[in-house]
C-alpha atoms as a PDB file:
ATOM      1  CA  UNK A   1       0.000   0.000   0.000  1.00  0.00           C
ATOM      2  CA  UNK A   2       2.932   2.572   0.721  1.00  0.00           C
ATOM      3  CA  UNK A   3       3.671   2.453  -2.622  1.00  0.00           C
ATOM      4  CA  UNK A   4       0.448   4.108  -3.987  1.00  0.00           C
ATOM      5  CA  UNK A   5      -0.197   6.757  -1.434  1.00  0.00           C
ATOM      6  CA  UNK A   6       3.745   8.223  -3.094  1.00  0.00           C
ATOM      7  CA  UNK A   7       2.351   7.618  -6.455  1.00  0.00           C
ATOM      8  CA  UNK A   8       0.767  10.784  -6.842  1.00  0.00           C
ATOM      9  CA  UNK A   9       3.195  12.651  -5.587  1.00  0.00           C
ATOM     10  CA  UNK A  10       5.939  11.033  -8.074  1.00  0.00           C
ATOM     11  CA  UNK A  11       3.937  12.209 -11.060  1.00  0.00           C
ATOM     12  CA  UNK A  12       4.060  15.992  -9.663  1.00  0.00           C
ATOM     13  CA  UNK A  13       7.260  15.962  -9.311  1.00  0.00           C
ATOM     14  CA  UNK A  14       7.971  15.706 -12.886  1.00  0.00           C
ATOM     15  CA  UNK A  15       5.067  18.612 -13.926  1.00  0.00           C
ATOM     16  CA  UNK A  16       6.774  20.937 -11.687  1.00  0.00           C
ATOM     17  CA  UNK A  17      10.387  20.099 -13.175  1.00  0.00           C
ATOM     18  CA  UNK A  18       8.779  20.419 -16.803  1.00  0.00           C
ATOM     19  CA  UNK A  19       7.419  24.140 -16.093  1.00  0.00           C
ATOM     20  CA  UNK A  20      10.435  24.797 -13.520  1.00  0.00           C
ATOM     21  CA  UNK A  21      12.553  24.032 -16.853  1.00  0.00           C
ATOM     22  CA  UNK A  22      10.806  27.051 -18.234  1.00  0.00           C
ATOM     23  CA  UNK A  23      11.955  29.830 -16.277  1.00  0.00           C
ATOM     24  CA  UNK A  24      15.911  31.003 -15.632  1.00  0.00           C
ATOM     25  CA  UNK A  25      16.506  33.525 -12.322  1.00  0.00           C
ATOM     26  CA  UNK A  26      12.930  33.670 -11.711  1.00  0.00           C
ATOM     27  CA  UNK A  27      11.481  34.677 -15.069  1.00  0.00           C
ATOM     28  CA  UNK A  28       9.751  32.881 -17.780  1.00  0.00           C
ATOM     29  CA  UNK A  29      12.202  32.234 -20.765  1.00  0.00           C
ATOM     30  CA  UNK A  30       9.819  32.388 -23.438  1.00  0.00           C
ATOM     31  CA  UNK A  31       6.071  30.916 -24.145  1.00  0.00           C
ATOM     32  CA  UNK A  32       5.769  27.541 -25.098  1.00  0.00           C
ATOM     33  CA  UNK A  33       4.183  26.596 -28.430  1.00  0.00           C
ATOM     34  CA  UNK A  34       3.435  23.019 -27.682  1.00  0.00           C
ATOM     35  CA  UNK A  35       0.156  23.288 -26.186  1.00  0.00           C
ATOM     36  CA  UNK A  36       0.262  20.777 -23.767  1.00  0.00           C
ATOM     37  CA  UNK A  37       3.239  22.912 -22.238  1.00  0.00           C
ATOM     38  CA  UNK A  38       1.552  26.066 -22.582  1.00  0.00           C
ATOM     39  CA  UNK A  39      -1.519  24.153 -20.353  1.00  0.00           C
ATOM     40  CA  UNK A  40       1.175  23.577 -18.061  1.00  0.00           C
ATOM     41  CA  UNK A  41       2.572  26.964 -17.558  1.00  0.00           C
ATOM     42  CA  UNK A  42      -0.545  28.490 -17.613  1.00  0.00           C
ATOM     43  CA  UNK A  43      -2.240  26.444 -14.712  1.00  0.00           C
ATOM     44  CA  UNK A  44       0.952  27.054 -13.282  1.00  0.00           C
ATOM     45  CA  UNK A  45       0.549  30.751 -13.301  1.00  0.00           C
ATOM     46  CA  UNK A  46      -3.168  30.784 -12.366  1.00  0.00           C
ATOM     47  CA  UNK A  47      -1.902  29.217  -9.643  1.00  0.00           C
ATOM     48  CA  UNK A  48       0.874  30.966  -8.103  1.00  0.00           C
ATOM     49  CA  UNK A  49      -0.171  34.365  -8.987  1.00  0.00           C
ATOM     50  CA  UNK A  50      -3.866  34.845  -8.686  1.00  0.00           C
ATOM     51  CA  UNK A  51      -6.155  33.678  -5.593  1.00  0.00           C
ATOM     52  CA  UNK A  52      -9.447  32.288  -6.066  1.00  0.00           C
ATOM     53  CA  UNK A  53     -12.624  34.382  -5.376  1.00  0.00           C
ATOM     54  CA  UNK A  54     -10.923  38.144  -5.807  1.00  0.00           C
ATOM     55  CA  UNK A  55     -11.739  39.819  -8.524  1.00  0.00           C
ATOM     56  CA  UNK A  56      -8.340  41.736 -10.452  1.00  0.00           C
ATOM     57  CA  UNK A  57      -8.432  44.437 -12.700  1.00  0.00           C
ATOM     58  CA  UNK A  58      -6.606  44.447 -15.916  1.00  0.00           C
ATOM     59  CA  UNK A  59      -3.650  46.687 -14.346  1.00  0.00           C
ATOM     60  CA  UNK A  60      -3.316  44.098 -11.420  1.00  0.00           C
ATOM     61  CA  UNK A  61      -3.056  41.075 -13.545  1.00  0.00           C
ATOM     62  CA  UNK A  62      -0.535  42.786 -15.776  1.00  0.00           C
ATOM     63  CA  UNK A  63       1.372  43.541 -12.848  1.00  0.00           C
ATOM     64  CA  UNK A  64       1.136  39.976 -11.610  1.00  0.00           C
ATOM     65  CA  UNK A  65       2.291  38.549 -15.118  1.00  0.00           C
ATOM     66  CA  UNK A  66       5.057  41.210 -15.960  1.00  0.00           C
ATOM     67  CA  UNK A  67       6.418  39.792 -12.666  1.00  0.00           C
ATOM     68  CA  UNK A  68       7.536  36.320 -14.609  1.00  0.00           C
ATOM     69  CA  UNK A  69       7.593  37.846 -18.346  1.00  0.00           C
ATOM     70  CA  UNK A  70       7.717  41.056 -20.083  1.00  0.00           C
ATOM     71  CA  UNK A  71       4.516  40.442 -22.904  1.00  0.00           C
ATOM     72  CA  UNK A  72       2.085  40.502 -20.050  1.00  0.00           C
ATOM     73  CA  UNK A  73      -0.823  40.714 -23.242  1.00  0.00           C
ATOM     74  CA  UNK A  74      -0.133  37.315 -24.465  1.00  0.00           C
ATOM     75  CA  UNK A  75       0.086  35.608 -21.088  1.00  0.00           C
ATOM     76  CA  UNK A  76      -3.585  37.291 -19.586  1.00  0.00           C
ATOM     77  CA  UNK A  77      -4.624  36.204 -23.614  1.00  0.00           C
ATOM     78  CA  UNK A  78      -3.882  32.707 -23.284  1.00  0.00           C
ATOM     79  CA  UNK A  79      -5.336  32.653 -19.838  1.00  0.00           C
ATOM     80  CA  UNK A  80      -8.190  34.051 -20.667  1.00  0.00           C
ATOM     81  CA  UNK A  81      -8.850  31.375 -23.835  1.00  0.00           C
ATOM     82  CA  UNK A  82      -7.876  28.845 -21.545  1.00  0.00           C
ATOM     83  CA  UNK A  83     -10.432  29.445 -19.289  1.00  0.00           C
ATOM     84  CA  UNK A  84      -8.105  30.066 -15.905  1.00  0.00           C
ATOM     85  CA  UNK A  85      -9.288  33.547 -16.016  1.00  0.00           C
ATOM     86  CA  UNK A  86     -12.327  35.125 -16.995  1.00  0.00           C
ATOM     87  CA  UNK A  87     -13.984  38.022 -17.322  1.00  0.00           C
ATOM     88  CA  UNK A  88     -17.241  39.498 -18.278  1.00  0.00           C
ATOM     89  CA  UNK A  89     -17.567  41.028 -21.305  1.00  0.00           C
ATOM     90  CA  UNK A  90     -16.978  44.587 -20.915  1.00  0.00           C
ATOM     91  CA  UNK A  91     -13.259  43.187 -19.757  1.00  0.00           C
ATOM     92  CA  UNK A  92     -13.845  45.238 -16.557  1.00  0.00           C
ATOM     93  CA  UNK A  93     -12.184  42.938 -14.052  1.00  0.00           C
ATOM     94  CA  UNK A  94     -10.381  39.533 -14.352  1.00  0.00           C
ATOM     95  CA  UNK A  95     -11.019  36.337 -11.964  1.00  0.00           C
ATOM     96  CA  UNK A  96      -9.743  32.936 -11.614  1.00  0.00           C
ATOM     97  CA  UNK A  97     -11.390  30.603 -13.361  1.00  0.00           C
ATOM     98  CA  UNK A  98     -11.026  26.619 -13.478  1.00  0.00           C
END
């Protein structure tokens, strides 16, 4: 039984290396193409950097993203198409999503 209560935490191990392997001093490198990487640092992100139930405006999530990267656009972008944060449709404030 030991053996599958560490199972779980075996396969995180190598999902954190995988997006660790993305960032150098701190910052994000670059964006990954791949999508199934790009899931990865973007649930990564929504993570770490915005807490469930608060609502952010646009200049708080930029300031959360230029934090790791410098095109804070294309980060809120792709979280915003990947559903991790939403928004209603006047764009007037920014929440975490799934």
């Amino acid at each position: 039984m030991p053996e599958q209560q560490t199972l779980p935490q075996q396969q995180s191990v190598p999902r954190m290396h995988q997006v660790a392997t993305l960032f150098a001093h701190g910052r994000l490198v670059t964006i990954p193409r791949k999508q199934a990487r790009l899931e990865q640092l973007l649930v990564h992100l929504a993570e770490t950097l915005f807490e469930r139930d608060r609502s952010y405006t646009e200049r708080e999530v930029n300031e959360a993203l230029l934090t790791v990267h410098e095109d804070c656009s294309a980060l809120r972008r792709h979280l915003v198409v990947a559903g991790l944060l939403v928004r209603p449709r006047d764009g007037s404030s920014y929440r975490r999503g799934r």
